[in-house]
PDB file of N, CA and C in Angstrom:
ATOM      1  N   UNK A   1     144.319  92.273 158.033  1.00  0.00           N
ATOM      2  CA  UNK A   1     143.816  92.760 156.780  1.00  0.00           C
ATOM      3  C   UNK A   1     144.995  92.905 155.818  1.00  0.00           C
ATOM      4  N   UNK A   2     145.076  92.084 154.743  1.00  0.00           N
ATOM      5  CA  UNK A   2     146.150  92.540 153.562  1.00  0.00           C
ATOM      6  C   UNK A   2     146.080  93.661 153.549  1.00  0.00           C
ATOM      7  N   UNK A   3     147.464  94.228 152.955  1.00  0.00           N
ATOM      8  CA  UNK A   3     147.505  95.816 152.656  1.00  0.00           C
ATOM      9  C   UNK A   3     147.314  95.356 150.549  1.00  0.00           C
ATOM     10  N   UNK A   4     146.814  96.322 150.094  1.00  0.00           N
ATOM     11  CA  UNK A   4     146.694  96.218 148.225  1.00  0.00           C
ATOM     12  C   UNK A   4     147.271  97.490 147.900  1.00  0.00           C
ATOM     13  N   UNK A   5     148.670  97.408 147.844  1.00  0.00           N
ATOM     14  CA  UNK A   5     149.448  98.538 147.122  1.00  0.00           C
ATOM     15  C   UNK A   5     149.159  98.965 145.648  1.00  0.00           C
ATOM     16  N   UNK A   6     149.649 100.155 145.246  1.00  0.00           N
ATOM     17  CA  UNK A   6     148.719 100.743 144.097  1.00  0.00           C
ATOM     18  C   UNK A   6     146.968 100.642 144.535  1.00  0.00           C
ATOM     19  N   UNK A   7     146.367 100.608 145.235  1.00  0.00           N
ATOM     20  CA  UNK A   7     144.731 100.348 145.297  1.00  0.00           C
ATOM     21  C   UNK A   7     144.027 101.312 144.113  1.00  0.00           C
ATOM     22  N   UNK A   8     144.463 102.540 144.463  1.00  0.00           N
ATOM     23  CA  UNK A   8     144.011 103.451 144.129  1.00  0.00           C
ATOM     24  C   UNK A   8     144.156 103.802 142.389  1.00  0.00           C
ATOM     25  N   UNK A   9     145.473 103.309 141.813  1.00  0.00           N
ATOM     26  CA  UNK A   9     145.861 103.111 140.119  1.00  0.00           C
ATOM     27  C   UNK A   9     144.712 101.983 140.148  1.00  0.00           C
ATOM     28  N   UNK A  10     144.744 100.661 140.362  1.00  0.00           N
ATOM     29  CA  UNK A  10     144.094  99.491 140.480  1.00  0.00           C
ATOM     30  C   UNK A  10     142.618  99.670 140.109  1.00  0.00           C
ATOM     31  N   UNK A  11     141.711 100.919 141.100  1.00  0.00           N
ATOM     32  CA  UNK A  11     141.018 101.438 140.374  1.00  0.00           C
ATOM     33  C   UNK A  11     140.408 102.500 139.708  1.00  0.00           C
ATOM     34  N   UNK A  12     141.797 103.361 139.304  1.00  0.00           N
ATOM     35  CA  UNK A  12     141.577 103.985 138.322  1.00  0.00           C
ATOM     36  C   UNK A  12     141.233 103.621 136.798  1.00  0.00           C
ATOM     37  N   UNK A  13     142.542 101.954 136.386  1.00  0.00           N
ATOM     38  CA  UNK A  13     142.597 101.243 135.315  1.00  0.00           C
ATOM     39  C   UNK A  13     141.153 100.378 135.403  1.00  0.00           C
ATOM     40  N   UNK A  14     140.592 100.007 136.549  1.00  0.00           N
ATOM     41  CA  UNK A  14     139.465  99.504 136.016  1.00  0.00           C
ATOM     42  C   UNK A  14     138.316 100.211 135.797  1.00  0.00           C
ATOM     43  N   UNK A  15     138.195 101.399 136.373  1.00  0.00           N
ATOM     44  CA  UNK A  15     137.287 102.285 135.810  1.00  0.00           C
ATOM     45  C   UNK A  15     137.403 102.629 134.380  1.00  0.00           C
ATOM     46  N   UNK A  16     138.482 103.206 134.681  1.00  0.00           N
ATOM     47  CA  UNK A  16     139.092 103.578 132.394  1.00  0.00           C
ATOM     48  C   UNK A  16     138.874 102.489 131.842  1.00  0.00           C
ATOM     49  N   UNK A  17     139.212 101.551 131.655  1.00  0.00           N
ATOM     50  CA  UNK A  17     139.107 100.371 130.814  1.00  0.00           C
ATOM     51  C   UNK A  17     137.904  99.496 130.851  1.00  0.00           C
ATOM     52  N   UNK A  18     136.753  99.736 132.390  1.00  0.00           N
ATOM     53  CA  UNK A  18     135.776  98.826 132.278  1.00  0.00           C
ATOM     54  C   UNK A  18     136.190  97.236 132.346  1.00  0.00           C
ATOM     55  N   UNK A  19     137.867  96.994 131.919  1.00  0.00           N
ATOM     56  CA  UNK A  19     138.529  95.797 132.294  1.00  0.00           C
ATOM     57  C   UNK A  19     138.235  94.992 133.485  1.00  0.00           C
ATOM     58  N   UNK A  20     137.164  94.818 134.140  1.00  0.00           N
ATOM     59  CA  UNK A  20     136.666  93.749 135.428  1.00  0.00           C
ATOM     60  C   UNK A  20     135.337  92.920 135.438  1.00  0.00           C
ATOM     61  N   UNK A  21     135.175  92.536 136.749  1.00  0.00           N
ATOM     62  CA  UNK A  21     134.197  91.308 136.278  1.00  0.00           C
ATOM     63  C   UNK A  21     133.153  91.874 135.506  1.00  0.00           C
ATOM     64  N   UNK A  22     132.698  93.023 135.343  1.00  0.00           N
ATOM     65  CA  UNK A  22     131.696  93.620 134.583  1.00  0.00           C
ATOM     66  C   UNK A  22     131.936  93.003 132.962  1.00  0.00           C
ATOM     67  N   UNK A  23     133.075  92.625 132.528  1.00  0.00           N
ATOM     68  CA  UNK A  23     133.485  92.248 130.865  1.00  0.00           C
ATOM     69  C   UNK A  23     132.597  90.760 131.286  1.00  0.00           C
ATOM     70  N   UNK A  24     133.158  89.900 131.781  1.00  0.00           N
ATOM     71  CA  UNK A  24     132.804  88.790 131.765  1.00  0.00           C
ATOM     72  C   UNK A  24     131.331  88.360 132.175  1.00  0.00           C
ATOM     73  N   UNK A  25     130.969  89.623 132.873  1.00  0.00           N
ATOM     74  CA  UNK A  25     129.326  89.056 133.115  1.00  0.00           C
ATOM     75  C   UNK A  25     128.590  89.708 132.517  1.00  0.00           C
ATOM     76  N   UNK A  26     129.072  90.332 131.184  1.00  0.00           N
ATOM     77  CA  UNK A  26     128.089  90.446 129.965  1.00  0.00           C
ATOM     78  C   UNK A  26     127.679  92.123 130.400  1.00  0.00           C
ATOM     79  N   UNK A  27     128.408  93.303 131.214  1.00  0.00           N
ATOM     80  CA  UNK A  27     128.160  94.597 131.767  1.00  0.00           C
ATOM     81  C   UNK A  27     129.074  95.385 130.702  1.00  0.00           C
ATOM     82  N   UNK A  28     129.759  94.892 129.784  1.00  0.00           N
ATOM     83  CA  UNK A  28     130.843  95.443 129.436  1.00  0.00           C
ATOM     84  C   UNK A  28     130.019  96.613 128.742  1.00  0.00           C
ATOM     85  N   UNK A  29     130.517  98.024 128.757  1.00  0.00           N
ATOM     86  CA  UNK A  29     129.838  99.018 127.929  1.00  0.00           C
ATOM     87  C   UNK A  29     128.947  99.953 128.795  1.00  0.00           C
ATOM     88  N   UNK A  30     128.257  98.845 130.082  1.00  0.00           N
ATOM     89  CA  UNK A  30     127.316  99.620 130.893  1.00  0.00           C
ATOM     90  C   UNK A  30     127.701 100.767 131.411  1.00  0.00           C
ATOM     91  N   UNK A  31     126.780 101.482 132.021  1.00  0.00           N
ATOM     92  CA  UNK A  31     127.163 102.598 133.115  1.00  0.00           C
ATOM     93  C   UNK A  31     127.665 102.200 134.344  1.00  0.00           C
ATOM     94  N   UNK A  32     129.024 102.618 134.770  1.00  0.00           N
ATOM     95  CA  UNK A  32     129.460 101.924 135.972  1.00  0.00           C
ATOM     96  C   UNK A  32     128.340 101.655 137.126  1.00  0.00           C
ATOM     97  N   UNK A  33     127.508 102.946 137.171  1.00  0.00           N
ATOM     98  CA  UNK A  33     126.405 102.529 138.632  1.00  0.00           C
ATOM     99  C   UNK A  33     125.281 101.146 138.486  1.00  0.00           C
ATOM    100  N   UNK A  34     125.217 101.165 136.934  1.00  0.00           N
ATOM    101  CA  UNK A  34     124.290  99.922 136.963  1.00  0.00           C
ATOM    102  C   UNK A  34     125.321  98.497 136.808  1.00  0.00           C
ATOM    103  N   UNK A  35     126.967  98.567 136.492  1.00  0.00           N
ATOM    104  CA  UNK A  35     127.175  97.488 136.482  1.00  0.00           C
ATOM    105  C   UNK A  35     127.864  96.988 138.251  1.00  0.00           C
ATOM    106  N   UNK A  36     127.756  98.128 138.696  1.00  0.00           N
ATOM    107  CA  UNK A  36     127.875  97.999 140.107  1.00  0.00           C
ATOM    108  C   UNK A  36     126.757  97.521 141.071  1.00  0.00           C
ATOM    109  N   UNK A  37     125.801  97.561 140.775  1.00  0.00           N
ATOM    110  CA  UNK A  37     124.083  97.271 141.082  1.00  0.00           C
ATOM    111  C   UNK A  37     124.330  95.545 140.449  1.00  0.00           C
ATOM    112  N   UNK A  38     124.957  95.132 139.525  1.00  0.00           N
ATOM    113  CA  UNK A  38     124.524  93.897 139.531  1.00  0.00           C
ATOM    114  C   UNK A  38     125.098  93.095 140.384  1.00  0.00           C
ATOM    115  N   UNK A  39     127.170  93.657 140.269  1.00  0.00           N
ATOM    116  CA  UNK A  39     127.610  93.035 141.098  1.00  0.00           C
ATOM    117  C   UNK A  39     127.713  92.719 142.746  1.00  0.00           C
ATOM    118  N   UNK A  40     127.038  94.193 142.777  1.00  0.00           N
ATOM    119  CA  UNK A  40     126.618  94.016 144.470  1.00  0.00           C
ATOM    120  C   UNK A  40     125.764  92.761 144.679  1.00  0.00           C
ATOM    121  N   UNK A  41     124.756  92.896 143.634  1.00  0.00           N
ATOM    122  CA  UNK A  41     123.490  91.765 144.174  1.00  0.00           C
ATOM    123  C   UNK A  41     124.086  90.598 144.179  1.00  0.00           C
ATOM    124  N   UNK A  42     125.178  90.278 142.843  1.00  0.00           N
ATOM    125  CA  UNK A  42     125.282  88.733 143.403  1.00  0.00           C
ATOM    126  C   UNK A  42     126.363  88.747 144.772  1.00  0.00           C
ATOM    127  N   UNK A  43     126.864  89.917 144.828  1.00  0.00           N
ATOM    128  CA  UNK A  43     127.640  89.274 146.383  1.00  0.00           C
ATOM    129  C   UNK A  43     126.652  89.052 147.416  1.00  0.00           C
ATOM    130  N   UNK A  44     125.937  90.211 147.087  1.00  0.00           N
ATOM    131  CA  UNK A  44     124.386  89.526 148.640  1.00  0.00           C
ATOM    132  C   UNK A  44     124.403  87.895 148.258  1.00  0.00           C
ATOM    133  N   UNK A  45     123.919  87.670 146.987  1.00  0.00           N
ATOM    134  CA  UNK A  45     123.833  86.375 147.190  1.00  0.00           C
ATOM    135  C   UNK A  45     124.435  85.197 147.511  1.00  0.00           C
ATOM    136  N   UNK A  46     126.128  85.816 146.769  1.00  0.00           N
ATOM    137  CA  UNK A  46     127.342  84.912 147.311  1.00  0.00           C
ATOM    138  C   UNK A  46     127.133  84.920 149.019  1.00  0.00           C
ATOM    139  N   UNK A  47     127.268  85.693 149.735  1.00  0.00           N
ATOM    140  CA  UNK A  47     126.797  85.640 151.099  1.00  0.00           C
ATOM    141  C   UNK A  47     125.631  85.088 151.764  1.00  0.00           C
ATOM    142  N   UNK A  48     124.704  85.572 151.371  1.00  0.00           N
ATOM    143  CA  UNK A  48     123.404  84.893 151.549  1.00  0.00           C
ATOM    144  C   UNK A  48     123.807  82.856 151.391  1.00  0.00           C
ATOM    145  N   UNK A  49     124.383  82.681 150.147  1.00  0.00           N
ATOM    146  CA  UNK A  49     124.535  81.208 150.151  1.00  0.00           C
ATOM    147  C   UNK A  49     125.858  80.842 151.159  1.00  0.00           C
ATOM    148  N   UNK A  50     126.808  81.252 151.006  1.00  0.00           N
ATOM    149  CA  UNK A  50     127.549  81.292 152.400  1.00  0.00           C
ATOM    150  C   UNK A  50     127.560  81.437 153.303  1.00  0.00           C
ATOM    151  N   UNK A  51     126.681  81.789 153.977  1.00  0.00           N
ATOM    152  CA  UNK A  51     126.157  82.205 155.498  1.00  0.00           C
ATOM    153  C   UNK A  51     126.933  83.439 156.235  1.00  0.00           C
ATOM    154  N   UNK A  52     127.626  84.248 154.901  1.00  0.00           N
ATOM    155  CA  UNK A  52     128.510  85.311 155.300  1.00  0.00           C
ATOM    156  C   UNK A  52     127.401  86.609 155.598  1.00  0.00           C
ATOM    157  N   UNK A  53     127.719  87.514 156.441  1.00  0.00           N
ATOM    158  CA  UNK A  53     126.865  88.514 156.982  1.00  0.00           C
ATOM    159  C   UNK A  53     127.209  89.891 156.022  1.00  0.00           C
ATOM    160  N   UNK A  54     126.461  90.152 155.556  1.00  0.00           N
ATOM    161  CA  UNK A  54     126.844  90.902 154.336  1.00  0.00           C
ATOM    162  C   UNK A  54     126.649  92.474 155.002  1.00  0.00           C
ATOM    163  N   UNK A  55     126.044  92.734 156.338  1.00  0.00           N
ATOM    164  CA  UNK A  55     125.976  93.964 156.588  1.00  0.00           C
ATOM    165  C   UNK A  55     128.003  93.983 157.278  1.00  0.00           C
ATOM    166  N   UNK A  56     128.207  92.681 158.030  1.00  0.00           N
ATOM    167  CA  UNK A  56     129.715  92.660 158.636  1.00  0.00           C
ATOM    168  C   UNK A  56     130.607  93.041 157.197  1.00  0.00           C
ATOM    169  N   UNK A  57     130.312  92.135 156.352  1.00  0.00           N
ATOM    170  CA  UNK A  57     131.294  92.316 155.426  1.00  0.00           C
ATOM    171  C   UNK A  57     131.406  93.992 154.446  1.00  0.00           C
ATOM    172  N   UNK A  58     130.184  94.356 154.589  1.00  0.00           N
ATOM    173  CA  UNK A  58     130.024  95.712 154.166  1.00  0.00           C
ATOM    174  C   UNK A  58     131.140  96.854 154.926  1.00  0.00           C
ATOM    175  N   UNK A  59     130.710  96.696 156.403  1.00  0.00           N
ATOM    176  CA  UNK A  59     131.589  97.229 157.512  1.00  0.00           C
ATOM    177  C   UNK A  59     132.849  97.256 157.400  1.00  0.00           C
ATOM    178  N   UNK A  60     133.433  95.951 157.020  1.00  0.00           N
ATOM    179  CA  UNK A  60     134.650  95.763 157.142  1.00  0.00           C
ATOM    180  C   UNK A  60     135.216  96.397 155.719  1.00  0.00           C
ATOM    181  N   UNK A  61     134.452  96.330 154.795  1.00  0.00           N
ATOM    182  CA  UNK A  61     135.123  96.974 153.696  1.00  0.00           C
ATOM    183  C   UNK A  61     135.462  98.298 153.498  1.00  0.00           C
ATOM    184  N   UNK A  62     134.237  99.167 154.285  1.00  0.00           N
ATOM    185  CA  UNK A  62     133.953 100.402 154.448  1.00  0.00           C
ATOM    186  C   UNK A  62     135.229 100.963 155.445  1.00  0.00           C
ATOM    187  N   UNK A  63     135.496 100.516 156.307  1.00  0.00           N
ATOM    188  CA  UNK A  63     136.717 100.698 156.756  1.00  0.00           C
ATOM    189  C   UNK A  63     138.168 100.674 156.298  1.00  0.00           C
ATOM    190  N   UNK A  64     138.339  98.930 155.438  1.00  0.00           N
ATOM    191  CA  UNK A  64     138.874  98.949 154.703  1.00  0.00           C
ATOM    192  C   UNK A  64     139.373 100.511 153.517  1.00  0.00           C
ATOM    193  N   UNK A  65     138.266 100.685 153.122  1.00  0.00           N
ATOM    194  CA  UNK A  65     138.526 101.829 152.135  1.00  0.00           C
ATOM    195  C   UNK A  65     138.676 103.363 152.944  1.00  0.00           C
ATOM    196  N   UNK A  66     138.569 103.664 154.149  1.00  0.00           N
ATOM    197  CA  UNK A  66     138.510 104.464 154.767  1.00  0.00           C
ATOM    198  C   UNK A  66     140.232 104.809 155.024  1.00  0.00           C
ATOM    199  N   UNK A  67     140.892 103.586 155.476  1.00  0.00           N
ATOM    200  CA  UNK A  67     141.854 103.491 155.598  1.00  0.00           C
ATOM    201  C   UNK A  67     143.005 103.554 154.892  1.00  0.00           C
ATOM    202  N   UNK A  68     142.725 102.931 153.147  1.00  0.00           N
ATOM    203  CA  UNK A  68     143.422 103.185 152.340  1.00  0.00           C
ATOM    204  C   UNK A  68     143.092 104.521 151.427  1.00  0.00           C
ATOM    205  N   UNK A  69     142.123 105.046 151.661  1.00  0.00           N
ATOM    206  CA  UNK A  69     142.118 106.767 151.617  1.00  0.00           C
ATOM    207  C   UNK A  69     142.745 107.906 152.319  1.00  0.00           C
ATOM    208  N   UNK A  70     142.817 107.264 153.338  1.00  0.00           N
ATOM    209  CA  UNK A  70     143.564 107.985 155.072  1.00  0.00           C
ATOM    210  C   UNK A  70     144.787 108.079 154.360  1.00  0.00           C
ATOM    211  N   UNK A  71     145.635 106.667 154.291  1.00  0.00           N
ATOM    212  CA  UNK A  71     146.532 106.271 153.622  1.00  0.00           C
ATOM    213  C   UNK A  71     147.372 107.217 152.578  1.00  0.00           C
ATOM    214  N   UNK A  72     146.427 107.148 151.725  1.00  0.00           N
ATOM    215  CA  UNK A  72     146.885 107.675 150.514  1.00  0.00           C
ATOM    216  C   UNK A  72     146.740 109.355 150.355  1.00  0.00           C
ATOM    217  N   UNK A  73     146.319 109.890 151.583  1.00  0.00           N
ATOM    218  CA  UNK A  73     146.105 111.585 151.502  1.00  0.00           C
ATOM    219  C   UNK A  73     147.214 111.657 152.286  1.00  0.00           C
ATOM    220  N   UNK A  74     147.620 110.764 153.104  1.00  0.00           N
ATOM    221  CA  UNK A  74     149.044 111.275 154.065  1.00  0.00           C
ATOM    222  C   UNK A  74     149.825 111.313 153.068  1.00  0.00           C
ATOM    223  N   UNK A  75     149.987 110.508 151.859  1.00  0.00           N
ATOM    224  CA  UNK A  75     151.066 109.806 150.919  1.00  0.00           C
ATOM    225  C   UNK A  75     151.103 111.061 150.539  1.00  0.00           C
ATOM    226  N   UNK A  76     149.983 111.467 149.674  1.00  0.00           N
ATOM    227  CA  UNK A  76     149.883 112.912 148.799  1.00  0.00           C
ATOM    228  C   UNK A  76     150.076 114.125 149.979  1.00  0.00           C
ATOM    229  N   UNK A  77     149.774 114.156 150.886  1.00  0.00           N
ATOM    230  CA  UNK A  77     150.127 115.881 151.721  1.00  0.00           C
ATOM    231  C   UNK A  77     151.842 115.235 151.989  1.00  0.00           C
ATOM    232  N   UNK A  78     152.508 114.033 152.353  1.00  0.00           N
ATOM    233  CA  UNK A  78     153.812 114.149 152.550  1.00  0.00           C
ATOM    234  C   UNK A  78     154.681 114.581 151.380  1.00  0.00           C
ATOM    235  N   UNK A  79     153.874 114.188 150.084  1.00  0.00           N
ATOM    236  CA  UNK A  79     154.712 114.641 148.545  1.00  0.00           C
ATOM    237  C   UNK A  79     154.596 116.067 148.541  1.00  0.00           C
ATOM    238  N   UNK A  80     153.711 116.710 148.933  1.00  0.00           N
ATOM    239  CA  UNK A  80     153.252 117.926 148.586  1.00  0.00           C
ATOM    240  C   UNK A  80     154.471 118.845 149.457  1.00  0.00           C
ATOM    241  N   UNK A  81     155.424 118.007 150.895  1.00  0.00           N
ATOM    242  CA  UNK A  81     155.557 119.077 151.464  1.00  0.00           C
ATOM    243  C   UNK A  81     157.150 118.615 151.035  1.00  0.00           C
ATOM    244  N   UNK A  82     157.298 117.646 150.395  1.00  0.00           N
ATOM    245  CA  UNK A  82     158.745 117.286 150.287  1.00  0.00           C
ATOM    246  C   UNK A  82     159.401 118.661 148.927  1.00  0.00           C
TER     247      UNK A  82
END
């Protein structure tokens, strides 16, 4: 699994700015939960047409983010004690 340093700035700036695929697929302005509702659906579908398993890939992300949360609270309790 790549590691994505900064993750967490990464999406802070795209929340603040709305700066992601949401501009380009015409979401720009929306409420993040509904422009998140669209982009989920087309990944079902990107998967669905790929034959990718979208409950695996869910899993793996969910972990994914589990980990770089884990991550990043050790980061913050080690600053806290320095």
């Amino acid at each position: 699994m790549p590691t994505r340093e900064n993750w967490s700035r990464h999406l802070h700036d795209i929340l603040r700015s709305r700066h992601y695929t949401w501009i380009g697929e015409g979401l720009g302005g929306q409420p993040i939960d509904e422009a998140l509702k669209v982009m989920l659906t087309d990944i079902i579908h990107l998967c669905r047409h790929e034959g990718i398993s979208f409950d695996e890939l869910a899993a793996e992300c969910q972990a994914r983010c589990d980990a770089e949360e884990l991550k990043e609270e050790e980061h913050e309790l080690a600053d806290a004690v320095a």
